[in-house]
N, C-alpha and C. Protein backbone atom coordinates (compact mmCIF):
# COMPACT_ATOMS: atom_id res chain seq x y z
N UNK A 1 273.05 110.48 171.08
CA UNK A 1 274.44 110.51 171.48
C UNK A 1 275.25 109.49 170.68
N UNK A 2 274.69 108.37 170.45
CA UNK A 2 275.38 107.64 170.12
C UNK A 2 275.46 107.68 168.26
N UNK A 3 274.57 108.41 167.77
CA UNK A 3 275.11 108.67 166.28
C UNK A 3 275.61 109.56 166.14
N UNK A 4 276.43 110.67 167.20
CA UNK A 4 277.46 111.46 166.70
C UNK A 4 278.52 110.51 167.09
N UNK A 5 278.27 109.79 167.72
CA UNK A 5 279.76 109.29 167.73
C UNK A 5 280.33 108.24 166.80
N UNK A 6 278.88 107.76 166.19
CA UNK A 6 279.11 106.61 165.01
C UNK A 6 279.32 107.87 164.32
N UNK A 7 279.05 108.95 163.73
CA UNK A 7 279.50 109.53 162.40
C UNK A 7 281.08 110.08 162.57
N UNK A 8 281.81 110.16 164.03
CA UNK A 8 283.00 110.47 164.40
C UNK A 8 283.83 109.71 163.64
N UNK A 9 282.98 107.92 163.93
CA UNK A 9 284.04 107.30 163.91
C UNK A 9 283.69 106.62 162.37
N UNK A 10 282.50 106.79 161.68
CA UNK A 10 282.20 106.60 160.86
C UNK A 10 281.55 104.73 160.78
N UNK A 11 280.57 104.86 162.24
CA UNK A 11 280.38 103.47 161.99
C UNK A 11 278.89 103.47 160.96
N UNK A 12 278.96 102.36 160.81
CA UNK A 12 277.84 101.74 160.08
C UNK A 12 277.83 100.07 160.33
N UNK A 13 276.61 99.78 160.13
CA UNK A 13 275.97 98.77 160.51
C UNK A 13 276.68 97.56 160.47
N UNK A 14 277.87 97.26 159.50
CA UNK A 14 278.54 96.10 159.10
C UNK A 14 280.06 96.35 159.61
N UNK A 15 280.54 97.99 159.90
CA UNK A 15 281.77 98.42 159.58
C UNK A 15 282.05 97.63 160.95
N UNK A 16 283.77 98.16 161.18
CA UNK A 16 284.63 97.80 161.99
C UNK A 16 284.61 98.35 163.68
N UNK A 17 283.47 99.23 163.50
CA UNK A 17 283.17 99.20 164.92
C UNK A 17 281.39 99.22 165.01
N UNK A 18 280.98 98.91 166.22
CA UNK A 18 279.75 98.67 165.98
C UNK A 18 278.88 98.92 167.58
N UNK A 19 278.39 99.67 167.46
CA UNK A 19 277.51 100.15 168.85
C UNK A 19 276.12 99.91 169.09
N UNK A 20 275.76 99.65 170.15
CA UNK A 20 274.61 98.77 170.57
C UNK A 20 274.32 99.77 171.91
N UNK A 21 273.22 100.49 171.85
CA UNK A 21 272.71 100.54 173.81
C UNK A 21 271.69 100.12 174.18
N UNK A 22 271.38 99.48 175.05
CA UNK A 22 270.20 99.26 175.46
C UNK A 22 270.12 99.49 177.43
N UNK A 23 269.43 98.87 177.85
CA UNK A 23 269.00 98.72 179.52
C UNK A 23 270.32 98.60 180.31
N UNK A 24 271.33 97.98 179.54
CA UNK A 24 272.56 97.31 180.03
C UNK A 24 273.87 98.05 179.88
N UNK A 25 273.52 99.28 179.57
CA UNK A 25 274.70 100.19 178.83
C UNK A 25 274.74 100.70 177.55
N UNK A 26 276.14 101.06 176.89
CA UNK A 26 276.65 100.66 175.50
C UNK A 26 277.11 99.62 175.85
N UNK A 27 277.42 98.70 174.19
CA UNK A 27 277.97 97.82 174.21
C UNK A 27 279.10 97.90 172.81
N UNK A 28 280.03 97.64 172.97
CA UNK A 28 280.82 98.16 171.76
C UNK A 28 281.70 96.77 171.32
N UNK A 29 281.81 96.71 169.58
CA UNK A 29 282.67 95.64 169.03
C UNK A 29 282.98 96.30 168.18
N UNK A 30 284.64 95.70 168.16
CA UNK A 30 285.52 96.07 167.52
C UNK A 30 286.24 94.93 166.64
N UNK A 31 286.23 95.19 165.43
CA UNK A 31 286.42 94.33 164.54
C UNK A 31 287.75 94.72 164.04
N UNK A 32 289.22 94.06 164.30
CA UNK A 32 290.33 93.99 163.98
C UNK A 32 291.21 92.90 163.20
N UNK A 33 292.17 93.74 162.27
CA UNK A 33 293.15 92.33 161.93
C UNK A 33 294.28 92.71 162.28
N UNK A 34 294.73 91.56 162.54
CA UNK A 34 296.11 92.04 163.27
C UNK A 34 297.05 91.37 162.06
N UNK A 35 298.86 91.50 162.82
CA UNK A 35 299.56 91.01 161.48
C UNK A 35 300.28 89.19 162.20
N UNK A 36 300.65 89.07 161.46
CA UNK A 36 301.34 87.24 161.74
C UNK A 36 302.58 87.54 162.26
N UNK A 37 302.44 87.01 163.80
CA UNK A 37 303.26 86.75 164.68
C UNK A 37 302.92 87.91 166.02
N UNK A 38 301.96 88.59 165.90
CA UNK A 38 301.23 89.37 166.84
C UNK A 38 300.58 88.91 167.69
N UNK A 39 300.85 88.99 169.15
CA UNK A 39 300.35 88.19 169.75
C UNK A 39 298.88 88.82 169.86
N UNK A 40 298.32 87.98 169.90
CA UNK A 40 296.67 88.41 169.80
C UNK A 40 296.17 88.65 171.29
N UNK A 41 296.22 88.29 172.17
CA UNK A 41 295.23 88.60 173.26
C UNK A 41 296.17 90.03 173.59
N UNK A 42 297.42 89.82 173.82
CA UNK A 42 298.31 91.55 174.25
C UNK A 42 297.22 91.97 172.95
N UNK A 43 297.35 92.62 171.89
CA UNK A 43 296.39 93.10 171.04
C UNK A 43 295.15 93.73 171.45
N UNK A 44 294.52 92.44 171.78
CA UNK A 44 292.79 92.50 171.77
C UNK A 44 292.90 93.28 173.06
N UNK A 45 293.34 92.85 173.97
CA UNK A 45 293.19 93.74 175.67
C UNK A 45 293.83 95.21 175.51
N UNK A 46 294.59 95.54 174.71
CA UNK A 46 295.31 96.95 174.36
C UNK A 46 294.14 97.53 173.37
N UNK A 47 293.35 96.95 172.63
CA UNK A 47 292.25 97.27 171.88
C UNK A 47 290.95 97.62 172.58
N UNK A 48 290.98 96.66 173.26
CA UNK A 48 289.60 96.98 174.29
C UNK A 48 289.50 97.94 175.53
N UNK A 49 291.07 98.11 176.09
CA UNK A 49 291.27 99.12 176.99
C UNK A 49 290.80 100.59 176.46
N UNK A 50 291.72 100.42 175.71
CA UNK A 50 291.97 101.98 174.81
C UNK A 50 290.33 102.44 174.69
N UNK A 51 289.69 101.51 173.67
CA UNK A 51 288.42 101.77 173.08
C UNK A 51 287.54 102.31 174.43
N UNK A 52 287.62 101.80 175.41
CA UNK A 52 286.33 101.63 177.30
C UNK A 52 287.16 103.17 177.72
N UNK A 53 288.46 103.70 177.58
CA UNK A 53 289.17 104.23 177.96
C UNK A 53 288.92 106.11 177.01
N UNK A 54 288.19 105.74 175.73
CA UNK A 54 288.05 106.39 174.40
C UNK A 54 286.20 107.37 175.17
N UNK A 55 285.77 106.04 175.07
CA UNK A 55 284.38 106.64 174.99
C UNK A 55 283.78 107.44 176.04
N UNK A 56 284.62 107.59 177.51
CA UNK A 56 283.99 109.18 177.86
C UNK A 56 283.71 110.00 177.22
N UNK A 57 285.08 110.07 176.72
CA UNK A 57 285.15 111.34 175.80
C UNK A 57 284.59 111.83 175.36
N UNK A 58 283.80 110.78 174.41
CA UNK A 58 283.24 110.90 173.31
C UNK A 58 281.25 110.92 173.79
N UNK A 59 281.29 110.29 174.42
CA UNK A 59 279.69 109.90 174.56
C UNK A 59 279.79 110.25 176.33
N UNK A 60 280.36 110.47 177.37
CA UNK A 60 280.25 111.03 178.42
C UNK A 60 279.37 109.79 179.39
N UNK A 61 279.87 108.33 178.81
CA UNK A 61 279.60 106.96 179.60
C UNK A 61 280.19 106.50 179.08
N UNK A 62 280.23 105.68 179.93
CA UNK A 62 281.32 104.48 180.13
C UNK A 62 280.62 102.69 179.36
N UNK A 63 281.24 102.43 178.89
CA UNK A 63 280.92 101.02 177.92
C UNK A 63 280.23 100.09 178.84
N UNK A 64 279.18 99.01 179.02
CA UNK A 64 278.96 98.23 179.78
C UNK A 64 279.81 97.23 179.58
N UNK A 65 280.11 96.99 178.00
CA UNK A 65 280.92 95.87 177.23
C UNK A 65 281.62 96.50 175.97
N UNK A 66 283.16 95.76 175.59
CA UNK A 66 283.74 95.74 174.76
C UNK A 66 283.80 94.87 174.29
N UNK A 67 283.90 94.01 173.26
CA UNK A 67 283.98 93.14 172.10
C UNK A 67 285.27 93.30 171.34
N UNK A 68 286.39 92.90 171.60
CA UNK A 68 287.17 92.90 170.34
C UNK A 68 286.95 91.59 169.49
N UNK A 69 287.17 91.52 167.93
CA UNK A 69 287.07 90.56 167.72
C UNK A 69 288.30 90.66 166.37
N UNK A 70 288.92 89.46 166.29
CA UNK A 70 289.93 89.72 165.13
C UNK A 70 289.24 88.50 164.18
N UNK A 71 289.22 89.63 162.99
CA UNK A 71 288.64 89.23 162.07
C UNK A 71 289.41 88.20 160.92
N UNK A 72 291.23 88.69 161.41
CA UNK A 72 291.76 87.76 160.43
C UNK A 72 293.31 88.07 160.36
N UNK A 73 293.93 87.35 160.27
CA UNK A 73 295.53 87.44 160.60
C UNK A 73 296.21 87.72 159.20
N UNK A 74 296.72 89.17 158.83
CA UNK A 74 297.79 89.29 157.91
C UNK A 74 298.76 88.40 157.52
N UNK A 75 299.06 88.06 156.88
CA UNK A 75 300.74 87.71 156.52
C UNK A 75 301.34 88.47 156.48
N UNK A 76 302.48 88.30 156.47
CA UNK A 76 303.71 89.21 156.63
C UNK A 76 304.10 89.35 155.15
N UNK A 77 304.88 90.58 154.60
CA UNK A 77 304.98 90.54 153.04
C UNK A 77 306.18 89.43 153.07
N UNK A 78 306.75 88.91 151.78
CA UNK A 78 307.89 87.68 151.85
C UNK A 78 309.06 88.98 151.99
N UNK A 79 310.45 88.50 152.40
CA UNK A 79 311.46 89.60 153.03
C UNK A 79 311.85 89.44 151.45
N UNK A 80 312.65 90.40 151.33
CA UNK A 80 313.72 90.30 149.90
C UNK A 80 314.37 89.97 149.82
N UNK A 81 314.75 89.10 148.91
CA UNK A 81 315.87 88.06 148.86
C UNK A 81 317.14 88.76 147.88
């Protein structure tokens, strides 16, 4: 079950999402960057909802755990002067 849904989403072992099941559930991390001046936790909790909110769908259980994790904060491009 869980490698049709990694080939859905196209995970792999290092990529930006990453699935784990064992005794305890799935366990899912999500590896995000957000941009500068984004508030990060609104973000991460709109990230992690969605994702716990995603995987019925997809795999027909429910996540034991979500993981967001931000990997690194954009800059903003400079405005035009």
């Amino acid at each position: 079950m869980l490698q049709s849904f990694g080939e859905k989403v196209r995970v792999e072992g290092r990529g930006p999402v990453r699935l784990e099941q064992n005794e305890l559930g799935v366990t899912v991390e999500v590896h995000i960057v957000v941009g500068e001046g984004v508030p990060i936790p609104a973000v991460a909790l709109a990230v992690a909802e969605a994702t716990a909110a995603y995987l019925p769908t997809m795999l027909g259980t429910t996540a034991a755990r979500v993981h967001v994790f931000v990997d690194d904060v954009a800059a903003s491009p400079p405005a035009d002067e």
